[in-house]
Protein backbone atom coordinates (compact mmCIF):
# COMPACT_ATOMS: atom_id res chain seq x y z
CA UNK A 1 -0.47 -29.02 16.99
CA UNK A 2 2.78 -27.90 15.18
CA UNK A 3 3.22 -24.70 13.83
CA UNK A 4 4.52 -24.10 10.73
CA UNK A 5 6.29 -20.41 9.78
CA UNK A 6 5.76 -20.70 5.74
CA UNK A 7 6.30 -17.46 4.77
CA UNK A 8 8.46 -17.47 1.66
CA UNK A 9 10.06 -20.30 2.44
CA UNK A 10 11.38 -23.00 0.31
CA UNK A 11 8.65 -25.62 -2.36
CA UNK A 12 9.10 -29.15 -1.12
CA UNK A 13 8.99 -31.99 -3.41
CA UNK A 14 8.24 -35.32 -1.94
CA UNK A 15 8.60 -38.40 -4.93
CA UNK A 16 10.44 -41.55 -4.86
CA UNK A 17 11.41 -41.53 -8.43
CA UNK A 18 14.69 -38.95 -8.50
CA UNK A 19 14.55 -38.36 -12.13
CA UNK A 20 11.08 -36.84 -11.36
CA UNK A 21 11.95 -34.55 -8.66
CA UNK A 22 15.13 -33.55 -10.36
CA UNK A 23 13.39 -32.41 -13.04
CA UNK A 24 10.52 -31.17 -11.04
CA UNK A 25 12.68 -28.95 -9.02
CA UNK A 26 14.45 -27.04 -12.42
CA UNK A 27 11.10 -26.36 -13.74
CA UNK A 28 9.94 -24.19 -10.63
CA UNK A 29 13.22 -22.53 -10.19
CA UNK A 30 13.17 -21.62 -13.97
CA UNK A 31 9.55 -19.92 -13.16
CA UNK A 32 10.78 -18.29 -10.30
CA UNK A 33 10.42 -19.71 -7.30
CA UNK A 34 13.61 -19.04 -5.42
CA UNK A 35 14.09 -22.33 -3.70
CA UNK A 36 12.87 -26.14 -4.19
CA UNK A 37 14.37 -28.22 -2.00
CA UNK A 38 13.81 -32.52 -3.00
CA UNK A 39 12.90 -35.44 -0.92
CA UNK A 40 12.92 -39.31 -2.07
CA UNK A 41 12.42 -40.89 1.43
CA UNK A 42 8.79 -40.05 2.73
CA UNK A 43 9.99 -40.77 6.01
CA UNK A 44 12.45 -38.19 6.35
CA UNK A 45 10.20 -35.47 5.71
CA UNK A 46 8.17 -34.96 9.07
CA UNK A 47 11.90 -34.66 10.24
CA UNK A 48 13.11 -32.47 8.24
CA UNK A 49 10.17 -30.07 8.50
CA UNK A 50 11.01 -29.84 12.26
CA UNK A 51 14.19 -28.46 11.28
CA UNK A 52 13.03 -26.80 7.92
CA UNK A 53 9.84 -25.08 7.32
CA UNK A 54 8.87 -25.13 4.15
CA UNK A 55 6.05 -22.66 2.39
CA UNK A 56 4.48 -25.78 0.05
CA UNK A 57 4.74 -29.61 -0.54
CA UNK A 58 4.09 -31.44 -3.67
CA UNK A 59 3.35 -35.41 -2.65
CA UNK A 60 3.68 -38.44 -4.52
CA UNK A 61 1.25 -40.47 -3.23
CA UNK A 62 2.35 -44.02 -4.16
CA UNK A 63 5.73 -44.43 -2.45
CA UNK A 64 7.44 -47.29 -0.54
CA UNK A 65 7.19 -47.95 3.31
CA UNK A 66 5.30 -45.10 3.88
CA UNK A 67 2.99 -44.12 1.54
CA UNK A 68 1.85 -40.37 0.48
CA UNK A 69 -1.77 -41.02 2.29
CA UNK A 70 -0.24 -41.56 5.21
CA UNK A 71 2.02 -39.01 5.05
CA UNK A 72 -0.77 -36.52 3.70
CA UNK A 73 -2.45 -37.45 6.92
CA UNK A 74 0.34 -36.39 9.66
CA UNK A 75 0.82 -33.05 7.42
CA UNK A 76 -2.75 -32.09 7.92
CA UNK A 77 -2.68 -33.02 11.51
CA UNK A 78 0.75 -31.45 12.63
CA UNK A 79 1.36 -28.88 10.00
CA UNK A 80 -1.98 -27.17 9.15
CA UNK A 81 -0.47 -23.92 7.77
CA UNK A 82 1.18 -25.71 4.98
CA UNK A 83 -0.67 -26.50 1.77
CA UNK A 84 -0.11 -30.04 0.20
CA UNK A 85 -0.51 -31.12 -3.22
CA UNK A 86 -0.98 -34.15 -4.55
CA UNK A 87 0.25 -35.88 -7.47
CA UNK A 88 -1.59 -39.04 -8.65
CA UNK A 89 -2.42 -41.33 -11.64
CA UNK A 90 -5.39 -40.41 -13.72
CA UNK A 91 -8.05 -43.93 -12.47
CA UNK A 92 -7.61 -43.09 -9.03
CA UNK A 93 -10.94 -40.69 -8.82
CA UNK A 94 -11.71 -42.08 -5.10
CA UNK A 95 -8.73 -41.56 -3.71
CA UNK A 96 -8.10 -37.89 -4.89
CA UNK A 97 -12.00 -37.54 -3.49
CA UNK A 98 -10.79 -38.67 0.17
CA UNK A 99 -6.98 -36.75 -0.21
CA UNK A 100 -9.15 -33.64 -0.81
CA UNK A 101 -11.94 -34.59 1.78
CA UNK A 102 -8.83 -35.25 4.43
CA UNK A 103 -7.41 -31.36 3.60
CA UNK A 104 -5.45 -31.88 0.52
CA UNK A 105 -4.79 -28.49 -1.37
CA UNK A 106 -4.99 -29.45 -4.78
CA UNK A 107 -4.30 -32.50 -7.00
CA UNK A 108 -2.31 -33.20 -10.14
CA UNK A 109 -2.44 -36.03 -12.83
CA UNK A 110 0.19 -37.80 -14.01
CA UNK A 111 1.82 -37.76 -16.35
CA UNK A 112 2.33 -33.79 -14.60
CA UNK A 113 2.09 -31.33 -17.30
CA UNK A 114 5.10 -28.79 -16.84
CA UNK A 115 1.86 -25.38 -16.73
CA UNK A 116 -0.17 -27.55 -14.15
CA UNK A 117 2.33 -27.89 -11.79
CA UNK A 118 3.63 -24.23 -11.78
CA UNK A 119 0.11 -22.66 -11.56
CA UNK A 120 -1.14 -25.40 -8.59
CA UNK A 121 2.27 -24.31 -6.70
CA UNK A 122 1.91 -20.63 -7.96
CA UNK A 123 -1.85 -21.03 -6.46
CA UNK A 124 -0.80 -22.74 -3.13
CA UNK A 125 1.62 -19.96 -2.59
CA UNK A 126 -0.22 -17.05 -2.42
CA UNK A 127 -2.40 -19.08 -0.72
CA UNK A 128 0.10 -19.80 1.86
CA UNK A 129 0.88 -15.96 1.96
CA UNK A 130 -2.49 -14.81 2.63
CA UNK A 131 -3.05 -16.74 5.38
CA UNK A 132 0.62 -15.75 7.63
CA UNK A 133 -0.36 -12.07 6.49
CA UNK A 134 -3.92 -12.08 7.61
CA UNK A 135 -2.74 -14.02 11.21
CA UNK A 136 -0.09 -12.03 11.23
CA UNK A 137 -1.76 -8.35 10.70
CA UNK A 138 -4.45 -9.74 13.28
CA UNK A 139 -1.95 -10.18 15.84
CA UNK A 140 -0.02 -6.98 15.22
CA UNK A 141 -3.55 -4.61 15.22
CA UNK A 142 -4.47 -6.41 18.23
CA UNK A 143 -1.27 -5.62 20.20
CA UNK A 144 -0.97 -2.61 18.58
CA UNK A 145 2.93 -2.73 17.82
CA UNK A 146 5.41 -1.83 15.54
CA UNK A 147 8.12 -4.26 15.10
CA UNK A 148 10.37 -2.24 13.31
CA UNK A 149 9.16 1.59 13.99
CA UNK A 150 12.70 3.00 12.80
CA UNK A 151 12.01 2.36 9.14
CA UNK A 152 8.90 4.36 9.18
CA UNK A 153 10.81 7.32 10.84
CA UNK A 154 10.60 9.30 8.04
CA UNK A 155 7.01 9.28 8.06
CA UNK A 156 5.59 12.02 10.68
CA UNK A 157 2.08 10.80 12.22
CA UNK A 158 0.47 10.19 15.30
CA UNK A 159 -2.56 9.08 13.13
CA UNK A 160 -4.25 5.65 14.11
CA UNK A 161 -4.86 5.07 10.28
CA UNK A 162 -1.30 5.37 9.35
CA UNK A 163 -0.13 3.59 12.00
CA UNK A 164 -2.37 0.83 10.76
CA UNK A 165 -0.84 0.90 7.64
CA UNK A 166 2.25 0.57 8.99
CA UNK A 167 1.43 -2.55 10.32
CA UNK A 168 0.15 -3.91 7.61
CA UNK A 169 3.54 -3.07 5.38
CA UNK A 170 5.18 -4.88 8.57
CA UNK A 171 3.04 -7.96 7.27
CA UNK A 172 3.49 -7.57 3.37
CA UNK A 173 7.23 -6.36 2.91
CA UNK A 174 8.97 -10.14 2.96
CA UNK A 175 6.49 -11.60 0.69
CA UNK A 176 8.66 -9.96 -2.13
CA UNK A 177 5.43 -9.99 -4.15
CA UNK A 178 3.97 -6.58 -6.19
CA UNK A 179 2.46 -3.68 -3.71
CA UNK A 180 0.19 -1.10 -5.18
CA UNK A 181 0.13 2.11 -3.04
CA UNK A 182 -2.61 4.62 -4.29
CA UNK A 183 -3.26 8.10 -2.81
CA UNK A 184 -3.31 11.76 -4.04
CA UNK A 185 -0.06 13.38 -4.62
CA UNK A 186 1.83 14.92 -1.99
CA UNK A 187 0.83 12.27 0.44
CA UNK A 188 4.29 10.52 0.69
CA UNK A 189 3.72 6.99 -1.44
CA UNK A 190 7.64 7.16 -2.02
CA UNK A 191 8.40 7.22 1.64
CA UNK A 192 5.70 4.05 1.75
CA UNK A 193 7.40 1.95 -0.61
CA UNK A 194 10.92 3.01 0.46
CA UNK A 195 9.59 1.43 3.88
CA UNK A 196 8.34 -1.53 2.13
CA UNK A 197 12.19 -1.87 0.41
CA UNK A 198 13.59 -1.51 4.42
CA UNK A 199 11.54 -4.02 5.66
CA UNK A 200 12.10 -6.83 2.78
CA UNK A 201 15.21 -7.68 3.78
CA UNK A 202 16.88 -7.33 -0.02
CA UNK A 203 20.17 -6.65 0.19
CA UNK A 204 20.08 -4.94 -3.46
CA UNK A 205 19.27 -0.97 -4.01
CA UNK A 206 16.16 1.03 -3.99
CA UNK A 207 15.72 2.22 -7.57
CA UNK A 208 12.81 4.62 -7.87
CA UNK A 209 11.41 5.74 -11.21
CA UNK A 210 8.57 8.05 -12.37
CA UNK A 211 6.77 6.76 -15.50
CA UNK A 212 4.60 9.44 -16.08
CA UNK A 213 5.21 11.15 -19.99
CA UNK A 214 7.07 8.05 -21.01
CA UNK A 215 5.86 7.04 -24.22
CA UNK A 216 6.60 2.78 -24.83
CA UNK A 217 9.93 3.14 -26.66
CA UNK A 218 10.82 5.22 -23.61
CA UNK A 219 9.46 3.22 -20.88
CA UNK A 220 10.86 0.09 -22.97
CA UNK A 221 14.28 1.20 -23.03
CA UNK A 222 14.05 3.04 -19.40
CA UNK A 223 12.85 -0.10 -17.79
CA UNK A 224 14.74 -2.96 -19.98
CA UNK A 225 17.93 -1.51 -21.67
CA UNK A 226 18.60 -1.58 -25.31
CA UNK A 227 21.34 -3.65 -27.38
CA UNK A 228 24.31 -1.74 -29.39
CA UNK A 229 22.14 -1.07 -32.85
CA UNK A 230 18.41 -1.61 -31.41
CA UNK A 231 17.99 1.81 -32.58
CA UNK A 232 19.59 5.25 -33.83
CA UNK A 233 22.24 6.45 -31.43
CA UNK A 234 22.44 3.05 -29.50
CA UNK A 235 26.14 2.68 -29.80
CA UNK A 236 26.29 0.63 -27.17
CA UNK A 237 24.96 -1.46 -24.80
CA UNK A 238 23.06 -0.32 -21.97
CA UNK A 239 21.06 -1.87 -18.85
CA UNK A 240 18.13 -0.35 -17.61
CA UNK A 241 16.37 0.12 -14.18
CA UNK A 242 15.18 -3.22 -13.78
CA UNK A 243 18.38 -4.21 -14.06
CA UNK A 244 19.78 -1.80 -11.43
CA UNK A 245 17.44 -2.82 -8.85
CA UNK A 246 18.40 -6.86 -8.90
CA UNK A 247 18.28 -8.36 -5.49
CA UNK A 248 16.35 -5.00 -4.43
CA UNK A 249 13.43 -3.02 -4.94
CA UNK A 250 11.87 -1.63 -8.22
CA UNK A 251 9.60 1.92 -7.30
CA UNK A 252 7.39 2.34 -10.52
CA UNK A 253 5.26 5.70 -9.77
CA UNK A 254 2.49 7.26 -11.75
CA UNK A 255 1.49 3.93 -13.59
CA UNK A 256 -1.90 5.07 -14.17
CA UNK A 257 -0.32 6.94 -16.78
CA UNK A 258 0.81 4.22 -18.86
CA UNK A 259 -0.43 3.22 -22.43
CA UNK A 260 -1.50 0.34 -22.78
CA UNK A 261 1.24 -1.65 -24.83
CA UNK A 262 3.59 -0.57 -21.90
CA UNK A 263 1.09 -2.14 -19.59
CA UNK A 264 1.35 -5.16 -21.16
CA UNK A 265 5.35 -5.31 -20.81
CA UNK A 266 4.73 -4.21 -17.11
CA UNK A 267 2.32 -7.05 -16.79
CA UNK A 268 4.48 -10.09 -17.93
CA UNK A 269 7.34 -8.38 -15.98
CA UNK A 270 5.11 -9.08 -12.53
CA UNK A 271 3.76 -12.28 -13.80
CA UNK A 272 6.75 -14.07 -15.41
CA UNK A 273 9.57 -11.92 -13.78
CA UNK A 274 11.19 -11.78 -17.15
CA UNK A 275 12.13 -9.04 -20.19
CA UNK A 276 13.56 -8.57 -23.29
CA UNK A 277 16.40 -5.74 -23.41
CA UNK A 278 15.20 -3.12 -26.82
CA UNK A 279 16.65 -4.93 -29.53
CA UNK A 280 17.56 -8.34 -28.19
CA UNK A 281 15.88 -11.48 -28.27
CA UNK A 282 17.40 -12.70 -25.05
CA UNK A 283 15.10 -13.38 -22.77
CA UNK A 284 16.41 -12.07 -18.93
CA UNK A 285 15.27 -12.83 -15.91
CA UNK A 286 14.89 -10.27 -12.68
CA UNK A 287 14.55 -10.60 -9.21
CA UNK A 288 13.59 -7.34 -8.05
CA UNK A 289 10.50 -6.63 -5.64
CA UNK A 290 8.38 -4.39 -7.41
CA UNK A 291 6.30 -1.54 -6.29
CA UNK A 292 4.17 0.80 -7.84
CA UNK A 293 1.95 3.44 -7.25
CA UNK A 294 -0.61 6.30 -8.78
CA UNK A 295 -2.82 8.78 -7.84
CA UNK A 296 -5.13 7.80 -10.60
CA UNK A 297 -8.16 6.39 -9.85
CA UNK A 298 -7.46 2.74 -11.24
CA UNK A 299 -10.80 0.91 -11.71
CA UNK A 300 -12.50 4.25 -13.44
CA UNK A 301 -9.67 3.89 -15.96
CA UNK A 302 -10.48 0.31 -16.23
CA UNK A 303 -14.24 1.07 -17.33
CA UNK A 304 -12.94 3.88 -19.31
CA UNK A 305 -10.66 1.47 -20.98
CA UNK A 306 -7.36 3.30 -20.44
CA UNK A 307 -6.09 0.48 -17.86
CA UNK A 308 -5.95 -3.44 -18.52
CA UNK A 309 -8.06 -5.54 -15.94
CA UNK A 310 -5.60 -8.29 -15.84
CA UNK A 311 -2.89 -5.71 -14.54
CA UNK A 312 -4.82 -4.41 -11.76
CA UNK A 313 -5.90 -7.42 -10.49
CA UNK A 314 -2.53 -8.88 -10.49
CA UNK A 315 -1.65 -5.56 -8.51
CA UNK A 316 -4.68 -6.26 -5.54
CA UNK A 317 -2.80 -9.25 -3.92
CA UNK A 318 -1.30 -5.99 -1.74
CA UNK A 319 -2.78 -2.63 -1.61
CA UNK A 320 -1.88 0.62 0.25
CA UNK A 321 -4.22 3.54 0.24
CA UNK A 322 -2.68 6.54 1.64
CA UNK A 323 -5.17 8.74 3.51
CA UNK A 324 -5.28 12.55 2.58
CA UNK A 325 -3.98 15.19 4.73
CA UNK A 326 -7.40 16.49 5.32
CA UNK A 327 -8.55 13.23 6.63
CA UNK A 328 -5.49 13.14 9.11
CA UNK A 329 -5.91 16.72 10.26
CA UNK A 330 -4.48 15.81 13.70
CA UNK A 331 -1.27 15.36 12.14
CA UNK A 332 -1.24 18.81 11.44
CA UNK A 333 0.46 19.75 14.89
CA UNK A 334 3.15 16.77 14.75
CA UNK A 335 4.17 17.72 10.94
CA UNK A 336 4.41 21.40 11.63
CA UNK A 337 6.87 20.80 14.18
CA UNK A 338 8.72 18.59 11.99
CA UNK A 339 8.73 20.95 9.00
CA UNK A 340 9.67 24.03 11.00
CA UNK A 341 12.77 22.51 12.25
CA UNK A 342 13.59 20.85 8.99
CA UNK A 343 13.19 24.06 7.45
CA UNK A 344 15.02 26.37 10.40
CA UNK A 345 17.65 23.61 10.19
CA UNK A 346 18.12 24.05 6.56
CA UNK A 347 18.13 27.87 6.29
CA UNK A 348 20.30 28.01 9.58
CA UNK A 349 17.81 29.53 11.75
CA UNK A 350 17.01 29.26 15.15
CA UNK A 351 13.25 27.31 15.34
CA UNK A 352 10.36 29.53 16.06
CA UNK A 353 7.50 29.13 17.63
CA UNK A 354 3.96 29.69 15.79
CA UNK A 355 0.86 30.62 17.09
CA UNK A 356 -2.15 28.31 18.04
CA UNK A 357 -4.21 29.99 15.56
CA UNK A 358 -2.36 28.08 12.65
CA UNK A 359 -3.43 25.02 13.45
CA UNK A 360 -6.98 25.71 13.23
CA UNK A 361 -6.29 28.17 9.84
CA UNK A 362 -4.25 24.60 8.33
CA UNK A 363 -7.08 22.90 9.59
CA UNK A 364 -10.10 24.34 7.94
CA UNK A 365 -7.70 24.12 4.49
CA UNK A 366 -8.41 21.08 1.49
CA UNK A 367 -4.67 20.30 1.10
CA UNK A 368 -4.97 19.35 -2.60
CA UNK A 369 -1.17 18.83 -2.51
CA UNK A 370 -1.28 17.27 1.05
CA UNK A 371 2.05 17.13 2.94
CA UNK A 372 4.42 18.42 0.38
CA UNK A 373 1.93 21.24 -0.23
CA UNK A 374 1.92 22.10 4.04
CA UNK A 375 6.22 21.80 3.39
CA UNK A 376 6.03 24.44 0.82
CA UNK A 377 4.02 26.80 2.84
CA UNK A 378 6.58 26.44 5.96
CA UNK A 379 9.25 27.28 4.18
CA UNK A 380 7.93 29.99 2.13
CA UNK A 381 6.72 31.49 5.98
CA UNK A 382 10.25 30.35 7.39
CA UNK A 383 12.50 32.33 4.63
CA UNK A 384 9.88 35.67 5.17
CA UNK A 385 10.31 35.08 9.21
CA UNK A 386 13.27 37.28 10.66
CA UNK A 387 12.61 37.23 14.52
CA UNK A 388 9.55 36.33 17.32
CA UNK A 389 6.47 34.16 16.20
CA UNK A 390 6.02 32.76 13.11
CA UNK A 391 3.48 35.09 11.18
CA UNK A 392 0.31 33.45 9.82
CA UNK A 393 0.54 35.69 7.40
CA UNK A 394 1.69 33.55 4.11
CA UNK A 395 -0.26 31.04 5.47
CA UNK A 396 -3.46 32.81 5.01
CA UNK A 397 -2.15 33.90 1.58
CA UNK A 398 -1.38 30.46 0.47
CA UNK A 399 -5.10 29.13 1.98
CA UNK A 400 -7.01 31.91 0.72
CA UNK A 401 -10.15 33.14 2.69
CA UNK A 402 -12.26 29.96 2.94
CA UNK A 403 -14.94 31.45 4.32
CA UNK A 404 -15.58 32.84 0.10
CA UNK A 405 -14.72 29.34 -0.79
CA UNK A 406 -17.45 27.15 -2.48
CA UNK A 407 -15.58 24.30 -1.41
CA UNK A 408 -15.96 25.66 2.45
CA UNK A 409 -18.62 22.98 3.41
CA UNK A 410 -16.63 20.53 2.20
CA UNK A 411 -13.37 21.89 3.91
CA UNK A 412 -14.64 21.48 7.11
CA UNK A 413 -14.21 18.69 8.93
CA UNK A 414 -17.58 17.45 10.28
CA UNK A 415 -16.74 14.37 12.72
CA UNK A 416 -19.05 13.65 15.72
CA UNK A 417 -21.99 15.10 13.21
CA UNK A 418 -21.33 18.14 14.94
CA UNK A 419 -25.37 19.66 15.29
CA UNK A 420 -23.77 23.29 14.27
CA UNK A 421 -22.93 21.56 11.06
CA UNK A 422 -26.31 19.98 10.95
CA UNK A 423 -27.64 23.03 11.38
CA UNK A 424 -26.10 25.47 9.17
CA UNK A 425 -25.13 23.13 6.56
CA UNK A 426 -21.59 24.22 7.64
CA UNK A 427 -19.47 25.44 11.13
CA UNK A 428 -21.32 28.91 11.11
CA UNK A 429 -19.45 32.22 12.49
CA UNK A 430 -20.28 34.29 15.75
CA UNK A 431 -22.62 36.58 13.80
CA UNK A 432 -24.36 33.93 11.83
CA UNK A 433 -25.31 32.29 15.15
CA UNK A 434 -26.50 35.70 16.89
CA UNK A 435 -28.37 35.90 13.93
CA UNK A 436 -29.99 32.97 14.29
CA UNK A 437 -30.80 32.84 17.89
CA UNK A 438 -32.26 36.60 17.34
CA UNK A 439 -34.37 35.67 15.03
CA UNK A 440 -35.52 32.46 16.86
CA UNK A 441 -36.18 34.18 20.21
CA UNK A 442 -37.79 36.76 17.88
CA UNK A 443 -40.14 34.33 16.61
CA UNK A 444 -40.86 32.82 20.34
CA UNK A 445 -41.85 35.86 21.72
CA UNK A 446 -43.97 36.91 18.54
CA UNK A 447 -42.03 39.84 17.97
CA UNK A 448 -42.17 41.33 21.67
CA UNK A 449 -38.58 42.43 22.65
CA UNK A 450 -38.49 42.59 25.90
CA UNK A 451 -39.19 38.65 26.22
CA UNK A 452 -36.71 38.24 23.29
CA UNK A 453 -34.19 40.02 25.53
CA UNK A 454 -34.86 37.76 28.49
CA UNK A 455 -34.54 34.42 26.28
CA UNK A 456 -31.44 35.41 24.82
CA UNK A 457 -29.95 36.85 28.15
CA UNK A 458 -29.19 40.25 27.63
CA UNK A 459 -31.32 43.57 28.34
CA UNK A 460 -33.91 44.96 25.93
CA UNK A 461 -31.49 48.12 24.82
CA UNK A 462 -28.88 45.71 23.58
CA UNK A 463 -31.10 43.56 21.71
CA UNK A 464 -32.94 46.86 20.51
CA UNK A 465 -29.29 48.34 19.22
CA UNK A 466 -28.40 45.06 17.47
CA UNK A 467 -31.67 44.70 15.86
CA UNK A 468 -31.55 48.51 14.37
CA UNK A 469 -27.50 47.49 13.20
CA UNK A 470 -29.05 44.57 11.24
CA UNK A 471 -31.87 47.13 9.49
């Protein structure tokens, strides 16, 4: 069995009838699809897929000397991976039955309707995409590799979570369709979709661009540019971010934030990869590789109302969720090390060491602003520090005593089910324990010291002296 890499590669359109194909061919390209590459001899295709892969076919099935059933046939057999559609006349209900039975993708009618044949290919493409992505993720989790680790250098983590993430933007960066990353802020979504723009392999710019507090005539003209005249003070023409980032990537934070007239623009910009400029009725095309992000939570705004339902679920085909610093706490040690030196190196001072004792105080901490919040504490501590061992001392400031905190049970991390946690309700200190095991061995003994002394190991005086300190 042949293997087939389809992976945004070119639509292949099989038809003995040039006129058809020809025409065929300018209708994908003018929905998008990058490359259609025609065929009118049926037997020069199993050759030319040896030397071209090709991502989807679309097959006449009533051609000369060898006829699309046969054809169909050997691209099911040798070229699994590749979804094949079928284009036949309208009486023919048996034989689209057995095209389908024999692993046909989907069928079309003639005489093909321009819509039909753009959402069938549309449909066989993502297909197409799903399946390399899920093979390939599988194989990458299962070997555990990075192929490219240098373009997530950036990103400090020892963290089997991130690392899986990493993979998986391995797997969806080519496919040059939309990414949503989600996570809370501070967590480094940027960094994640300037990975995603490394790994693509477009040769045009990263163009980031926070939409948050952009009303729709702002986010209009932002994203799409205005004509000379489309408004007061538009003296003359101007592109906007879309078109800055063609041949590259698009980086639309905060979209959560958007009203919902914008969403709609946003919307036909994924879907039909085309705008209008503010004030022109030109239509224009992009090519940029979109990707967006938010810290909102998207599908409680969708029963709320606030965020269209055909936006986010044109936004699931790929999906990043960013874990939380507090989740990740045993990142804590790699990114102090990083952010000490950053910040030594950037207030030219030598690197200091800190004490052991801050990665436990960091540790028991929420994060609410996650890694950029742990960055501003390091260098707040790293312009105080003048010589020796970093001092813990900001640190606690900028924690706060946890131990007063309400939120302290939910601070702590609890993995394993640790049974102090269990017990306690939270990790309890030295003298909440003695407490407890005093007043246990109390109970055991029925209130008889000296057999309270011997359970809990020490002599009757001391447990006499600690019981009168706790009167």
């Amino acid at each position: 069995m042949k293997k087939a890499d389809n992976y945004e590669k070119p639509i292949l359109l099989v038809d003995d009838e040039e006129h058809i194909l020809n025409s065929s061919r300018l209708l994908l390209l003018s929905s998008g699809f990058s490359e259609v590459l025609t065929q009118s001899d049926s037997r020069e295709v199993l050759p030319l897929l040896e030397a071209q892969p090709v991502s989807v076919i679309v097959l006449d099935l009533h051609m000369p000397k060898f006829s699309g059933i046969e054809l169909l046939a050997k691209l099911v057999n040798e070229y699994p991976p590749i979804p094949v559609i079928i284009v036949t006349a309208n009486d023919e209900v048996t034989t689209i039955v057995d095209c389908m039975r024999m692993g046909a993708f989907d069928y079309i009618i003639k005489p093909v309707e321009a819509t039909r044949l753009v959402a069938s290919v549309r449909k066989a493409m993502d297909h197409s995409n799903l399946a390399h992505e899920v093979a390939s993720l599988k194989q990458r989790l299962l070997s555990d590799e990075l192929q490219n680790p240098a373009a997530f250098e950036h990103i400090v983590t020892g963290n089997k979570r991130m690392r899986a993430l990493f993979q998986y933007v391995e797997v969806i960066a080519p496919t040059l369709q939309p990414a949503l990353i989600t996570g809370e802020t501070g967590t480094g979504k940027e960094l994640f979709a300037r990975a995603i723009h490394d790994l693509s392999g477009c040769k045009g710019e990263f163009v980031p661009l926070n939409v948050a507090g952009l009303d729709d005539n702002m986010f209009s003209d932002t994203l799409f540019g205005h004509r000379k005249g489309a408004f007061t003070g538009a003296e003359q023409n101007r592109d906007g971010m879309v078109a800055c980032a063609k041949g590259g990537t698009l980086f639309l934070d905060e979209i959560g934030d958007l009203d919902n007239t914008s969403q709609v623009k946003l919307l036909r910009l994924l879907q039909e990869k085309e705008y209008y400029p503010v004030g022109s009725d030109l239509l224009r095309k992009s090519d940029a590789r979109i990707v967006l992000a938010t810290n909102r939570n998207l599908p409680k705004l969708i029963a709320e109302g606030k965020f269209r339902n055909d936006l986010y679920y044109r936004l699931c085909a790929h999906q990043l969720q960013i874990p939380p610093l507090r989740e990740r706490l045993d990142d804590i040690p790699f990114l102090l090390d990083h952010l000490i030196s950053k910040a030594a190196a950037a207030m030219n001072k030598k690197v200091p060491t800190y004490p052991p004792q801050l990665v436990v105080l960091l540790s028991v901490y929420n994060f609410p602003g996650n890694v950029r919040e742990l960055e501003g504490m390091v260098f707040d501590a790293l312009v105080r520090h003048v010589s020796g061992i970093l001092s813990m001392e900001s640190f606690r400031a900028a924690t706060g005593d946890v131990r007063s905190s309400a939120e302290f049970e939910e601070i702590l991390p609890v993995e394993g089910n640790n049974p102090l946690n269990t017990l306690f309700g939270h990790f309890p200190t030295i003298d909440e324990v003695e407490e407890y095991l005093i007043n246990e061995a109390m109970k055991l003994a029925k209130n008889n010291q000296g057999i309270a002394a011997n359970l809990l190991g020490m002599n009757r005086q001391t447990l006499n002296k600690r019981l009168k300190n706790r009167a």
